[in-house]
N, C-alpha and C. Protein backbone atom coordinates (compact mmCIF):
# COMPACT_ATOMS: atom_id res chain seq x y z
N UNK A 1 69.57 114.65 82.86
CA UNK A 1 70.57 115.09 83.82
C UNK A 1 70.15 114.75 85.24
N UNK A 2 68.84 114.75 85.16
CA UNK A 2 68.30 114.88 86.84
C UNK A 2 68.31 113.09 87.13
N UNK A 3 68.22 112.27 86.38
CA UNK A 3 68.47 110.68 86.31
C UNK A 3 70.00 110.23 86.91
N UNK A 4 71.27 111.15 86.16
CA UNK A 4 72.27 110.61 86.64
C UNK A 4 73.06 111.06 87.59
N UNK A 5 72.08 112.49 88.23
CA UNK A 5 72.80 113.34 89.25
C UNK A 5 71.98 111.81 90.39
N UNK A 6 70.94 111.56 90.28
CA UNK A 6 70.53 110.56 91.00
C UNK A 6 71.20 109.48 90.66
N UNK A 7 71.43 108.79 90.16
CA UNK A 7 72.63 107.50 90.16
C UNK A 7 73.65 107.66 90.65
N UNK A 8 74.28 109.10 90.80
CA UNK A 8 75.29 109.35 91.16
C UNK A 8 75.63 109.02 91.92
N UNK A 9 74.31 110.34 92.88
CA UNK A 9 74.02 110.18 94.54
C UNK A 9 73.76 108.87 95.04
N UNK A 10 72.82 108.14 94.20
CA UNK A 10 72.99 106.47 95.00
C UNK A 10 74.10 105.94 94.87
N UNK A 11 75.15 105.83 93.75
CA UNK A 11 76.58 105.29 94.22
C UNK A 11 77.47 105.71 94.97
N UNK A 12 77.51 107.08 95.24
CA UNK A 12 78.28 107.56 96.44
C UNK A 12 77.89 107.11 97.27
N UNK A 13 76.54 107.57 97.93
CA UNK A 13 76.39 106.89 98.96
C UNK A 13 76.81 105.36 99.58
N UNK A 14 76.16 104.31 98.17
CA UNK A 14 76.76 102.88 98.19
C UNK A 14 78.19 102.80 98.84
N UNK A 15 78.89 103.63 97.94
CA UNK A 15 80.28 103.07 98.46
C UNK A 15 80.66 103.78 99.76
N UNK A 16 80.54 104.70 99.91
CA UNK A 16 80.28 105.87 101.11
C UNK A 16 79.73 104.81 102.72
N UNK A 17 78.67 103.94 102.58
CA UNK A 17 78.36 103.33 103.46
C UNK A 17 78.62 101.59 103.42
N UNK A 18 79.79 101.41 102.58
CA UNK A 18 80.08 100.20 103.00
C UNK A 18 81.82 100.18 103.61
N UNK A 19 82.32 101.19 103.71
CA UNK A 19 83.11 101.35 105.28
C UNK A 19 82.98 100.26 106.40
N UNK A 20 81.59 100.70 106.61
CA UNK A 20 80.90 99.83 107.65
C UNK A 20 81.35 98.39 107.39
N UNK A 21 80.94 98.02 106.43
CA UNK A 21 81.11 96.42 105.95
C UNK A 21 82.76 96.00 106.46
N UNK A 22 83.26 96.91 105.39
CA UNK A 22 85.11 96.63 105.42
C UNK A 22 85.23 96.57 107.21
N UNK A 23 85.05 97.73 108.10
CA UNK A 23 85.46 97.50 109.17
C UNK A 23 85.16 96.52 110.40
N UNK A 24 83.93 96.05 109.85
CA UNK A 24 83.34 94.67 110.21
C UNK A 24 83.52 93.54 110.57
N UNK A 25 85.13 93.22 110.40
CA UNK A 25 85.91 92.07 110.08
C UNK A 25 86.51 91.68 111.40
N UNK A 26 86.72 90.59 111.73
CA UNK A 26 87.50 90.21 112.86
C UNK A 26 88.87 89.37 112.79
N UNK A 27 89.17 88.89 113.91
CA UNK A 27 90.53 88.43 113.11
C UNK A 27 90.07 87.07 114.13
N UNK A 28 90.73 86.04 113.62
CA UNK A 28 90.11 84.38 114.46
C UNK A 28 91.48 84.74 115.40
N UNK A 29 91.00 83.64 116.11
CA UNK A 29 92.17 83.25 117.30
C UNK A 29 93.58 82.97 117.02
N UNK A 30 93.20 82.10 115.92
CA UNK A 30 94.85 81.49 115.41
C UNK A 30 95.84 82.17 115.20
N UNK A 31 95.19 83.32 114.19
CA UNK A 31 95.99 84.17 113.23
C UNK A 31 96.27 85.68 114.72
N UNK A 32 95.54 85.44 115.85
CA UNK A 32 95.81 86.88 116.82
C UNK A 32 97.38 86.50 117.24
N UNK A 33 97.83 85.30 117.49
CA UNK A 33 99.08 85.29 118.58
C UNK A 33 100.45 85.65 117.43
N UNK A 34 99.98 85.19 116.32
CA UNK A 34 101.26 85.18 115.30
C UNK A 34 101.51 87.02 114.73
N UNK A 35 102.59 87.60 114.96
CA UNK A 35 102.99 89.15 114.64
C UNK A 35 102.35 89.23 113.07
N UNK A 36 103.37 88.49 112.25
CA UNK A 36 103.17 88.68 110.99
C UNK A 36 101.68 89.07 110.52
N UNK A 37 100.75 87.78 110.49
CA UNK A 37 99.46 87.54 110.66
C UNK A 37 98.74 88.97 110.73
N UNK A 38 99.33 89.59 112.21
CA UNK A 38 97.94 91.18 112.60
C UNK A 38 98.90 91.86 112.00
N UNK A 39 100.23 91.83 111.60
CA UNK A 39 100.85 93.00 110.46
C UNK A 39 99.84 92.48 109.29
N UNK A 40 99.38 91.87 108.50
CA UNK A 40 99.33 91.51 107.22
C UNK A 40 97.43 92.29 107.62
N UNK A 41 97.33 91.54 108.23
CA UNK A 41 96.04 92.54 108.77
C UNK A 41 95.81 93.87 109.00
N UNK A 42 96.64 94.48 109.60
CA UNK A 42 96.42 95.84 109.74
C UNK A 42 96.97 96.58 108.79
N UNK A 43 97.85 95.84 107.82
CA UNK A 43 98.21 96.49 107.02
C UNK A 43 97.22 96.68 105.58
N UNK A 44 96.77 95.46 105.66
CA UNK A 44 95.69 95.08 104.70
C UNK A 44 94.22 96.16 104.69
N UNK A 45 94.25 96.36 105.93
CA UNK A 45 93.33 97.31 106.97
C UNK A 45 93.05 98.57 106.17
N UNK A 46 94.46 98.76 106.66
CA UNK A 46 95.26 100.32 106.54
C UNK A 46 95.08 100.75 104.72
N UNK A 47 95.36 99.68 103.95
CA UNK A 47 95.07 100.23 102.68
C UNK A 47 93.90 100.34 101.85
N UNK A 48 92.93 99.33 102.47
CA UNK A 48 91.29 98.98 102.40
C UNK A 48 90.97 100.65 102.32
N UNK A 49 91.09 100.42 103.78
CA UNK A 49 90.28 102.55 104.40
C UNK A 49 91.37 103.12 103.50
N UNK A 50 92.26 103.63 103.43
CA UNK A 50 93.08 104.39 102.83
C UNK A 50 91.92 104.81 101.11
N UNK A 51 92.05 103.73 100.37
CA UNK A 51 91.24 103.56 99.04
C UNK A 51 89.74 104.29 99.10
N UNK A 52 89.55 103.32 100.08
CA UNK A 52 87.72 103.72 100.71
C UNK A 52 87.83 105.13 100.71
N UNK A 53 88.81 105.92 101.62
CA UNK A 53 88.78 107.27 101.70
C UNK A 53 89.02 107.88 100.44
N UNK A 54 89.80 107.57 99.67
CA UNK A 54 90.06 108.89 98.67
C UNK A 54 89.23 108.48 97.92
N UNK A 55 88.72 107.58 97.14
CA UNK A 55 87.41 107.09 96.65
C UNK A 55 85.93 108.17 97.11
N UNK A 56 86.44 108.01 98.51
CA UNK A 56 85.05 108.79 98.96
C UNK A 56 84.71 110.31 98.86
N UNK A 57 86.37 110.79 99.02
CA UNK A 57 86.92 112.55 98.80
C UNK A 57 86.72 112.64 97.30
N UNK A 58 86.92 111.71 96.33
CA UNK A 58 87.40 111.96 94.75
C UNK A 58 85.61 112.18 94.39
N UNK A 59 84.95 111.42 94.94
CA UNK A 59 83.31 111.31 94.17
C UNK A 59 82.68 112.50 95.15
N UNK A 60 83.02 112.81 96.78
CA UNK A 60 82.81 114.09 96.90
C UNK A 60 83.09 115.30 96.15
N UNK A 61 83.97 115.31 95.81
CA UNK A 61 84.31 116.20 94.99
C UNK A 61 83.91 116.58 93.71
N UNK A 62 83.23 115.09 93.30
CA UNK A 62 82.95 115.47 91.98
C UNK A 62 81.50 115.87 92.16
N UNK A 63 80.98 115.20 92.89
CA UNK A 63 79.39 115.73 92.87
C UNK A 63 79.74 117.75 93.95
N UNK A 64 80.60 117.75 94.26
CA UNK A 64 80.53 118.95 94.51
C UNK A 64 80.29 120.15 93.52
N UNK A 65 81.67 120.03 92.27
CA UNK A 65 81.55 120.50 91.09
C UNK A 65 80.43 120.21 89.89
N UNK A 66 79.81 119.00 90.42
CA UNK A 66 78.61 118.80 89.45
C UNK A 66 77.40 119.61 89.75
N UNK A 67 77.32 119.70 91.30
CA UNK A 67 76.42 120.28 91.52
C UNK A 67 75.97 121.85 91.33
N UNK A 68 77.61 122.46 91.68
CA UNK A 68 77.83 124.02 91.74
C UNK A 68 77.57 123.99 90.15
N UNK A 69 78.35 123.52 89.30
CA UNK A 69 77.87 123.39 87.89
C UNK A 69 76.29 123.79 87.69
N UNK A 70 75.52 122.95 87.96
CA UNK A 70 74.00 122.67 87.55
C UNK A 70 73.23 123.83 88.44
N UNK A 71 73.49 123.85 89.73
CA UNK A 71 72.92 125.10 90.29
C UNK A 71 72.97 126.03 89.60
N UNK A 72 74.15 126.63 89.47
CA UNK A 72 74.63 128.11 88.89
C UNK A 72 73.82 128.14 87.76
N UNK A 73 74.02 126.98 86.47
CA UNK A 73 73.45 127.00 85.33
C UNK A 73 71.55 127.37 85.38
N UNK A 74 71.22 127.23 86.38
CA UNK A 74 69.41 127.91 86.29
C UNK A 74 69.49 128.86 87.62
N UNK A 75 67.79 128.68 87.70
CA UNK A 75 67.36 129.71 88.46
C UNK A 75 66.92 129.00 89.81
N UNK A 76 66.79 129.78 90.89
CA UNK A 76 66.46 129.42 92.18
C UNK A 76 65.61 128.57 92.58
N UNK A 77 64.12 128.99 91.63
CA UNK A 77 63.12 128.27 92.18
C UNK A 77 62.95 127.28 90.97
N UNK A 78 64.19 126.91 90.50
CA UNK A 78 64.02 125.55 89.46
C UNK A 78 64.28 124.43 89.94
N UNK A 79 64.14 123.08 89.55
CA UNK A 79 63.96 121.80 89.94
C UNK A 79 65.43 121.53 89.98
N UNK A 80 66.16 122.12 88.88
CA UNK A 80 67.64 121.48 88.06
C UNK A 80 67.96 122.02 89.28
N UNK A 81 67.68 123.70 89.91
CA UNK A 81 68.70 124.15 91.39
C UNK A 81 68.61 123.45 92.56
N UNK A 82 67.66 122.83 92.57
CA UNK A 82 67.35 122.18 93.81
C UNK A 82 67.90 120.58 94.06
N UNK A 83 68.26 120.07 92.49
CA UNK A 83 69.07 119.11 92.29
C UNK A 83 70.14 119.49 92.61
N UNK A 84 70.98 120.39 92.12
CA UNK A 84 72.40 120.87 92.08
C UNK A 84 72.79 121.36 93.67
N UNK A 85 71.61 121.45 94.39
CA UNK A 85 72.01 121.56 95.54
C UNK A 85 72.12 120.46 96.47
N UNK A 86 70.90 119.96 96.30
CA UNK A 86 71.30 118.58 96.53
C UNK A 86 72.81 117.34 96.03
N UNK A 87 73.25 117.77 95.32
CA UNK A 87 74.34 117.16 95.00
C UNK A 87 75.66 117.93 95.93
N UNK A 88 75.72 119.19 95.73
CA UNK A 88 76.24 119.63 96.51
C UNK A 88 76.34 119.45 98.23
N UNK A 89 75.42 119.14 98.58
CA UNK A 89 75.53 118.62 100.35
C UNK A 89 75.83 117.46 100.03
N UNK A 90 75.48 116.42 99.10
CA UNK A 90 75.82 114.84 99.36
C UNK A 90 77.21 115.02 99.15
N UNK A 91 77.80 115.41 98.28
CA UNK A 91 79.73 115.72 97.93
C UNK A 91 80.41 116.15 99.69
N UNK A 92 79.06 117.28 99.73
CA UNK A 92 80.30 117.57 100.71
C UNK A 92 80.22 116.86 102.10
N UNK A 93 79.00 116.12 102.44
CA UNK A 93 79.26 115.44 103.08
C UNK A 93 79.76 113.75 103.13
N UNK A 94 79.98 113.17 101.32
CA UNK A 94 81.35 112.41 101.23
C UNK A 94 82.31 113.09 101.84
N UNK A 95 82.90 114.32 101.57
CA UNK A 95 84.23 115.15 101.64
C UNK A 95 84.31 114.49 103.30
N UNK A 96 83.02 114.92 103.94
CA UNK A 96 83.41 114.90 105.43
C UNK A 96 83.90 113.48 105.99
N UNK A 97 83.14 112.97 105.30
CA UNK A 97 82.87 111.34 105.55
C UNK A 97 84.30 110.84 105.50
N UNK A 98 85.16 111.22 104.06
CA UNK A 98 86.56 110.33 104.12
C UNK A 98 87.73 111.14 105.43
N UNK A 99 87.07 111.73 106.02
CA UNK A 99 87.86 112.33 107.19
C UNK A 99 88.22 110.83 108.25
N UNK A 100 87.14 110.41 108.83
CA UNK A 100 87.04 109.16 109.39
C UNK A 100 87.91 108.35 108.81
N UNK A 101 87.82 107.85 107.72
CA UNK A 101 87.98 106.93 106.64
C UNK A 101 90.09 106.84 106.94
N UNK A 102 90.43 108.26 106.66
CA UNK A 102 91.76 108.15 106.95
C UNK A 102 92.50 108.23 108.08
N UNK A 103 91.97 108.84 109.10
CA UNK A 103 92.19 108.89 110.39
C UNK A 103 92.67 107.48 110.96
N UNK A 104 91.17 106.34 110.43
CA UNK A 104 91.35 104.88 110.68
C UNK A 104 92.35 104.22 110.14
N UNK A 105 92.62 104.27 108.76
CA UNK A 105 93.32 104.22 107.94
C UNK A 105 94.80 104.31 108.61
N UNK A 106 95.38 106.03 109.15
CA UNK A 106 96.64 105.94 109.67
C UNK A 106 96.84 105.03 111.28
N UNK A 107 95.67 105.21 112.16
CA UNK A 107 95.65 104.23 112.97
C UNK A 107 95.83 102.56 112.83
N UNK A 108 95.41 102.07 111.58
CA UNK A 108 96.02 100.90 111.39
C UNK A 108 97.05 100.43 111.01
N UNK A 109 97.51 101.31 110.14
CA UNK A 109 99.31 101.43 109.79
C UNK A 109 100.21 101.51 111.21
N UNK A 110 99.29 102.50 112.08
CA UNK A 110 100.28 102.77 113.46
C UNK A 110 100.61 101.44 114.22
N UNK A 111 98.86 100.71 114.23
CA UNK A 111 98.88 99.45 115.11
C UNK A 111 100.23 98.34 114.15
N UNK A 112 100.02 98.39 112.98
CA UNK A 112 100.67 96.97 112.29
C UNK A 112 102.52 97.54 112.66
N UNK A 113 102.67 98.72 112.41
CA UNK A 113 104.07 99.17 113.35
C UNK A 113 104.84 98.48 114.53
N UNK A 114 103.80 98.88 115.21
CA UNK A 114 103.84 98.64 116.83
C UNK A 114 103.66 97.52 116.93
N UNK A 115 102.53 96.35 116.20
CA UNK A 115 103.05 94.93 115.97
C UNK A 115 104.42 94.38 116.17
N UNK A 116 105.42 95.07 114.77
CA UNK A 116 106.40 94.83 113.90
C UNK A 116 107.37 94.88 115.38
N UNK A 117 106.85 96.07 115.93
CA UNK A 117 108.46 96.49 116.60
C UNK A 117 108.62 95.86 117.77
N UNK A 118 107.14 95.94 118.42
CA UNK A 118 107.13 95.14 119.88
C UNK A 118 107.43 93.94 119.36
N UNK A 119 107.59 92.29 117.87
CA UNK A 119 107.97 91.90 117.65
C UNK A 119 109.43 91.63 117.61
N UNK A 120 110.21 92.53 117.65
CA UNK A 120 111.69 92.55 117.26
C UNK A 120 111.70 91.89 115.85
N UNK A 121 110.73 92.65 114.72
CA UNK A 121 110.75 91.66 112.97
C UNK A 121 111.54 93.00 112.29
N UNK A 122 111.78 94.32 113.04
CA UNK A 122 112.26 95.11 112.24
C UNK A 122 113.97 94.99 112.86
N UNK A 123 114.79 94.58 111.97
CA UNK A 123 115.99 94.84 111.99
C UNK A 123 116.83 96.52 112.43
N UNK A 124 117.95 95.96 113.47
CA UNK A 124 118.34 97.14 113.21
C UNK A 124 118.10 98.22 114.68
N UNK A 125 116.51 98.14 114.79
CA UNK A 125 115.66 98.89 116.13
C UNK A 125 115.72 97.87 117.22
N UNK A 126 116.76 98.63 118.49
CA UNK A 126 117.03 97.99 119.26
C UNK A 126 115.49 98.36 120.30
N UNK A 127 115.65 97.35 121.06
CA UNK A 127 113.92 97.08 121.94
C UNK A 127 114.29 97.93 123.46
N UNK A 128 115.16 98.67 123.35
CA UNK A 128 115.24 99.56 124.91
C UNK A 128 115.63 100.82 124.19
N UNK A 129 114.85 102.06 125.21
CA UNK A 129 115.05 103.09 125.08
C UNK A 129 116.16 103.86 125.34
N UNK A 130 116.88 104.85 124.29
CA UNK A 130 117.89 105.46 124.79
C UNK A 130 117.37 107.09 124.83
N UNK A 131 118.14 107.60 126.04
CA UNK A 131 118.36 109.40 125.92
C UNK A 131 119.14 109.56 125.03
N UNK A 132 118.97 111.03 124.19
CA UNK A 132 119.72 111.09 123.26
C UNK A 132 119.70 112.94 123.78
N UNK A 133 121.14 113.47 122.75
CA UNK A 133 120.83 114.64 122.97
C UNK A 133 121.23 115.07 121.78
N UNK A 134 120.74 116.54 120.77
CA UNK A 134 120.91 116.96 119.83
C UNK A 134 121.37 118.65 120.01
N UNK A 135 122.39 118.60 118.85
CA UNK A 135 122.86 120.24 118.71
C UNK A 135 122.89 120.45 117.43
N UNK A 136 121.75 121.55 117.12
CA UNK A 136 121.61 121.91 116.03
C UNK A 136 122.77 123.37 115.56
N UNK A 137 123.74 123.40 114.98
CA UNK A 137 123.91 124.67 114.91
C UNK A 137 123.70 125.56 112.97
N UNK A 138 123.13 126.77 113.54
CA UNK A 138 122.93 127.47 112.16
C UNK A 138 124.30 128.27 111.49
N UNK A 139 124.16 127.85 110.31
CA UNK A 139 125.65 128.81 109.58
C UNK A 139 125.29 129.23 108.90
């Protein structure tokens, strides 16, 4: 047990710290002036982290319950509790970790938007602002 609570913890982590990698990426010159191009990018972006994150919440989670599991199951000053606790902080600090992960995630969806629209590629959405006024009434 104490072998694959450790494999565990090294693959969370693995995937946990290659975020870094994914966000790493740049975009060349060519592909910056063309809309489509940084839509296909940020959108591409946006679902990378999106995955990355719940990936990272789903294996937090599990080493959370693995851990509370294995703790509970012995005693304090046992090796297995001190594992199970240890699993327990690495979960929950995946848990914390995919916080980032989606935050970025909705920020790139926002940017590939704002691409689209400052483009005029979305039909329909006229490019000047109007006042509007609303009346809600309750019956």
């Amino acid at each position: 047990m104490k072998n694959f609570i450790q494999k565990l913890l090294m693959l969370s982590l693995l995937i946990f710290l290659s975020v870094q990698i994914t966000c790493a990426q740049k975009v060349d010159t060519a592909a910056r002036n063309r809309s489509n191009a940084l839509f296909d990018l940020y959108m591409q972006r946006h679902k990378v982290l999106k995955t990355i994150a719940w990936v990272s919440l789903s294996t937090g989670t599990a080493l959370v319950v693995i851990g509370t599991a294995q703790a509970t199951s012995s005693s304090i000053l046992s090796s297995s509790y001190a594992a199970g606790a240890t699993a327990v902080a690495a979960g929950v600090i995946m848990m914390l970790g995919s916080i980032p992960c989606f935050l970025v995630a909705s920020s790139m969806e926002n940017k590939a938007l704002r691409v689209q629209l400052n483009a005029g590629s979305i039909s329909g959405i006229p490019r000047s602002e109007y006042v509007g006024l609303s009346l809600k009434i309750h019956l």
